[in-house]
Protein backbone atom coordinates (compact mmCIF):
# COMPACT_ATOMS: atom_id res chain seq x y z
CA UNK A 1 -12.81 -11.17 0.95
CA UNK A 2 -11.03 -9.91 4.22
CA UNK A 3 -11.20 -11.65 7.24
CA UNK A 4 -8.42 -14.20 5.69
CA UNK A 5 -6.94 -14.39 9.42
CA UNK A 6 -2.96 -13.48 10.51
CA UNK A 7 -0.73 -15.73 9.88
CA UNK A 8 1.98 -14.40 12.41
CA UNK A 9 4.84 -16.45 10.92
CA UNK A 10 4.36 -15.23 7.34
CA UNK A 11 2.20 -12.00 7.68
CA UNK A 12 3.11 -8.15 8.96
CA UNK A 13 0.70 -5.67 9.41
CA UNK A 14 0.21 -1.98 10.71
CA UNK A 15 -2.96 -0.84 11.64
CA UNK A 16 -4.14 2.75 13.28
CA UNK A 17 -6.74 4.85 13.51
CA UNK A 18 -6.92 7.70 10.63
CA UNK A 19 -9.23 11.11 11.70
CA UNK A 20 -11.04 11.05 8.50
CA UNK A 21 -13.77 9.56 6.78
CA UNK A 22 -13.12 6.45 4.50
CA UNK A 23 -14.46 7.87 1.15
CA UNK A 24 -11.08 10.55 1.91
CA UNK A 25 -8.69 7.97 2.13
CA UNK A 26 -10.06 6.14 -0.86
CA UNK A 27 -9.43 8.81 -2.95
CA UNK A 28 -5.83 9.37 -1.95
CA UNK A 29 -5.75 5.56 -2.50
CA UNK A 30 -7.07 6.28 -5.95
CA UNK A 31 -6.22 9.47 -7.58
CA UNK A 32 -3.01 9.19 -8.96
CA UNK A 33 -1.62 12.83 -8.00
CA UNK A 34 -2.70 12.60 -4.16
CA UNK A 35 -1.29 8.64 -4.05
CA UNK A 36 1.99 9.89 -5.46
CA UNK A 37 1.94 12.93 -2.05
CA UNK A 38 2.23 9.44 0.17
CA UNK A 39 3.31 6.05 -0.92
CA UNK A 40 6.90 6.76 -0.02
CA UNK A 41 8.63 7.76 2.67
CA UNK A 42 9.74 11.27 2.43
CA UNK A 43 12.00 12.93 1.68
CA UNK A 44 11.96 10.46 -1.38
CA UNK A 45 9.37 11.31 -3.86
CA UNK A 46 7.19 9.06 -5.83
CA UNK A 47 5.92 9.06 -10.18
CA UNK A 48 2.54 7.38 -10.52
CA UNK A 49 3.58 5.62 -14.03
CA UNK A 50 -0.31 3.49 -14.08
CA UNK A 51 -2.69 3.36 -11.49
CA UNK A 52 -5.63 1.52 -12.22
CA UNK A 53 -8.28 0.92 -9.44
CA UNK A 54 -10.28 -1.91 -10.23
CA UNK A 55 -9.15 -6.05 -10.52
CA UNK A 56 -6.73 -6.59 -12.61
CA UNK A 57 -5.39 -2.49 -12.91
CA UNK A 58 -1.95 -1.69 -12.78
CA UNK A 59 -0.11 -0.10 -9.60
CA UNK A 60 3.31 1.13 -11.31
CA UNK A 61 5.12 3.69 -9.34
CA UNK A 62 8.76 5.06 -9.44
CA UNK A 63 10.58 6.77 -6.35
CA UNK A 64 13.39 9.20 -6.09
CA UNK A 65 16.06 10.22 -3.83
CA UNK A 66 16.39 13.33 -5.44
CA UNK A 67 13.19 14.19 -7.47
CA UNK A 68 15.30 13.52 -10.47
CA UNK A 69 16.77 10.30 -11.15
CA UNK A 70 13.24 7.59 -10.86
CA UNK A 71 14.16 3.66 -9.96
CA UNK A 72 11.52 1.51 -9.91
CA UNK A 73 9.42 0.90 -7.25
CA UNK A 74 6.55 -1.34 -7.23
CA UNK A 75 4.82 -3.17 -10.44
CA UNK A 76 1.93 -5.10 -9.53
CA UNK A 77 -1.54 -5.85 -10.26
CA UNK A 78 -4.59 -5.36 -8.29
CA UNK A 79 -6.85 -8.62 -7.22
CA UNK A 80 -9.60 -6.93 -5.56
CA UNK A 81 -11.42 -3.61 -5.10
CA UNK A 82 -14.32 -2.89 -2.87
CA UNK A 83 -15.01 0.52 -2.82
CA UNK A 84 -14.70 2.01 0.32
CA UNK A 85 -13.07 -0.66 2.16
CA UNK A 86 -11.09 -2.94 0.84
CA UNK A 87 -8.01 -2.73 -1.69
CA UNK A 88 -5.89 -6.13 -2.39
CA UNK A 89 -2.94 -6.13 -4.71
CA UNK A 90 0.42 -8.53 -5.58
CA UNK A 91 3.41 -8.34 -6.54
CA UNK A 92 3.62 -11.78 -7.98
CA UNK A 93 2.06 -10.88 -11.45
CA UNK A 94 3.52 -7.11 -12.82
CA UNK A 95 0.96 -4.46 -14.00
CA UNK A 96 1.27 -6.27 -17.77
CA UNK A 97 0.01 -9.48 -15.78
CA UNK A 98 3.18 -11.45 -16.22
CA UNK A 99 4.26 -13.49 -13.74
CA UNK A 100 7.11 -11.44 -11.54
CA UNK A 101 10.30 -12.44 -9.44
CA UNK A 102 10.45 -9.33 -7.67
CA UNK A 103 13.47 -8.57 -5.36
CA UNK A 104 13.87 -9.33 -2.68
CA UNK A 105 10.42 -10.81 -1.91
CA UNK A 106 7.02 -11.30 -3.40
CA UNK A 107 4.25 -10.40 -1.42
CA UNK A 108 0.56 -9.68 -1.25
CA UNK A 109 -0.69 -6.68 0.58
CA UNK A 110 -4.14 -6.14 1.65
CA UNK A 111 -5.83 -2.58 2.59
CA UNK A 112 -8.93 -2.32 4.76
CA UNK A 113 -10.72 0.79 5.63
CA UNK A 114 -13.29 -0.05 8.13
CA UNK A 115 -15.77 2.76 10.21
CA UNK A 116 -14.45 3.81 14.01
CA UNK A 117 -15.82 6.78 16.07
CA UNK A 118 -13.04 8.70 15.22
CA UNK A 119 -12.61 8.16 11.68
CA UNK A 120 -11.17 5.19 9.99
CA UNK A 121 -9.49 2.10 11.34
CA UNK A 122 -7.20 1.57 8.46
CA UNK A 123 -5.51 -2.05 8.48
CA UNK A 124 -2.77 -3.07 6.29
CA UNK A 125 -1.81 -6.58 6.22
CA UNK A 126 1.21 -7.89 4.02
CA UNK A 127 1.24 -11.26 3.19
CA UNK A 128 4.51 -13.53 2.17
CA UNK A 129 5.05 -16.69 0.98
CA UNK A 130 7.12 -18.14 3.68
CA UNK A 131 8.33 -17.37 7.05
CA UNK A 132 11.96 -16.39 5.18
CA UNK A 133 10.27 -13.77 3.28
CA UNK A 134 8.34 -12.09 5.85
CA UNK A 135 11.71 -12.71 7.90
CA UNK A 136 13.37 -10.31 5.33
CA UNK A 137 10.90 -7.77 4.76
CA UNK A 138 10.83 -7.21 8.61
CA UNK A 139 14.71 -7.02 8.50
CA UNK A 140 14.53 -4.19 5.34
CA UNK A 141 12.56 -2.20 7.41
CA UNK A 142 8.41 -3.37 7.14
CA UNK A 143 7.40 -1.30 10.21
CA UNK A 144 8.74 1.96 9.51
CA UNK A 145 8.22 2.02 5.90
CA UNK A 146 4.61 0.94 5.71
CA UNK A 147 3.90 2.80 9.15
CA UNK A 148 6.03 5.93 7.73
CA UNK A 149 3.84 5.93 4.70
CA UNK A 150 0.21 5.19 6.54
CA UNK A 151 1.23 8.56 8.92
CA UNK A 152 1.82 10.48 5.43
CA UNK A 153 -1.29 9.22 4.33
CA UNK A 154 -2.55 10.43 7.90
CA UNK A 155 -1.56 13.98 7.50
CA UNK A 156 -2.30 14.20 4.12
CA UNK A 157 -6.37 12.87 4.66
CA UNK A 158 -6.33 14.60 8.19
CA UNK A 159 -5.10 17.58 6.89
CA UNK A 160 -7.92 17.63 4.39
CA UNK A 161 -11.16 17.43 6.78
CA UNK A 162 -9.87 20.14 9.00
C-alpha cells in the first residue's frame, strides 16, 4: 500500500528516526491510554472518545486547553492497517463512515514504521486534495504540530526501552 510517491505540491510529511523498536510505537499507536499521552501538542491534553485499529475503525479524539473543557479534534476512519508498519486513515468519511466536510481541510494521513539500525524510521505523510489545502495546513502550522507530536511520541516510546 505505501510507496504511493510525494506529491510535493499537495503532500507534507515529517519523517525521523525513533530509538525504539516498531512493535513499541505500534502500541502507543494503538492503545487508547498511551495514544491519548501524545497525539497533541502539550500542554493541551487529548480524550480518546473511539479508537479502533483495524479498516474501517474509528479515530475520535477530543483535546483540551485546560484538561477540562474537550473540543473536538479529529473524527475519521481508518483505510488501512498493517501491523507493524503501516497505519492509513481520512478525514473525509467521520468514525460513523459518513461523508465529512471537515474544517479547514480534508486530508489523508499515512503512518509508516519501517526497520533502521537505530530503531524505527517513522514516516508520516499527509495527503490533501489540492495544492490550496496543503497550502493551508502548512500555513496553520503542519510542521510543528505533526513534528511536535512525533517527538512526544519519541519520548514517550524512547522513554520506554531505556
Amino acid at each position: 500500500m505505501s510507496g504511493r510517491g510525494i506529491d510535493p505540491e499537495r503532500d507534507l510529511t515529517v519523517e525521523r528516526v525513533i530509538r525504539a523498536p516498531r512493535a513499541t510505537i505500534w502500541k502507543a499507536w494503538t492503545d487508547p491510554g498511551r495514544f491519548a499521552r501524545w497525539w497533541v501538542p502539550a500542554p493541551a491534553v487529548c480524550r480518546v472518545e473511539r479508537l479502533e485499529v483495524r479498516p474501517g475503525g474509528a479515530i475520535l479524539t477530543r483535546f483540551s486547553e485546560d484538561g477540562e473543557q474537550f473540543a473536538p479534534h479529529l473524527d475519521a476512519s481508518f483505510l488501512v492497517v498493517e501491523e507493524p508498519d503501516l497505519l492509513v486513515y481520512t478525514n473525509a468519511i467521520d468514525s460513523n463512515w459518513r461523508p465529512a466536510g471537515p474544517e479547514p481541510f480534508l486530508m489523508t494521513a499515512e503512518i509508516t514504521l519501517a526497520e533502521h539500525p537505530e530503531g524505527t524510521d517513522y514516516r508520516i505523510v499527509v495527503r490533501h486534495g489540492s495544492p490550496a489545502a496543503r497550502a493551508r495546513h502548512e500555513e496553520l502550522g503542519f510542521a510543528d504540530g505533526w513534528g511536535t507530536v512525533a517527538g512526544q511520541l519519541a519520548k514517550l516510546v524512547e522513554g520506554e526501552t531505556q
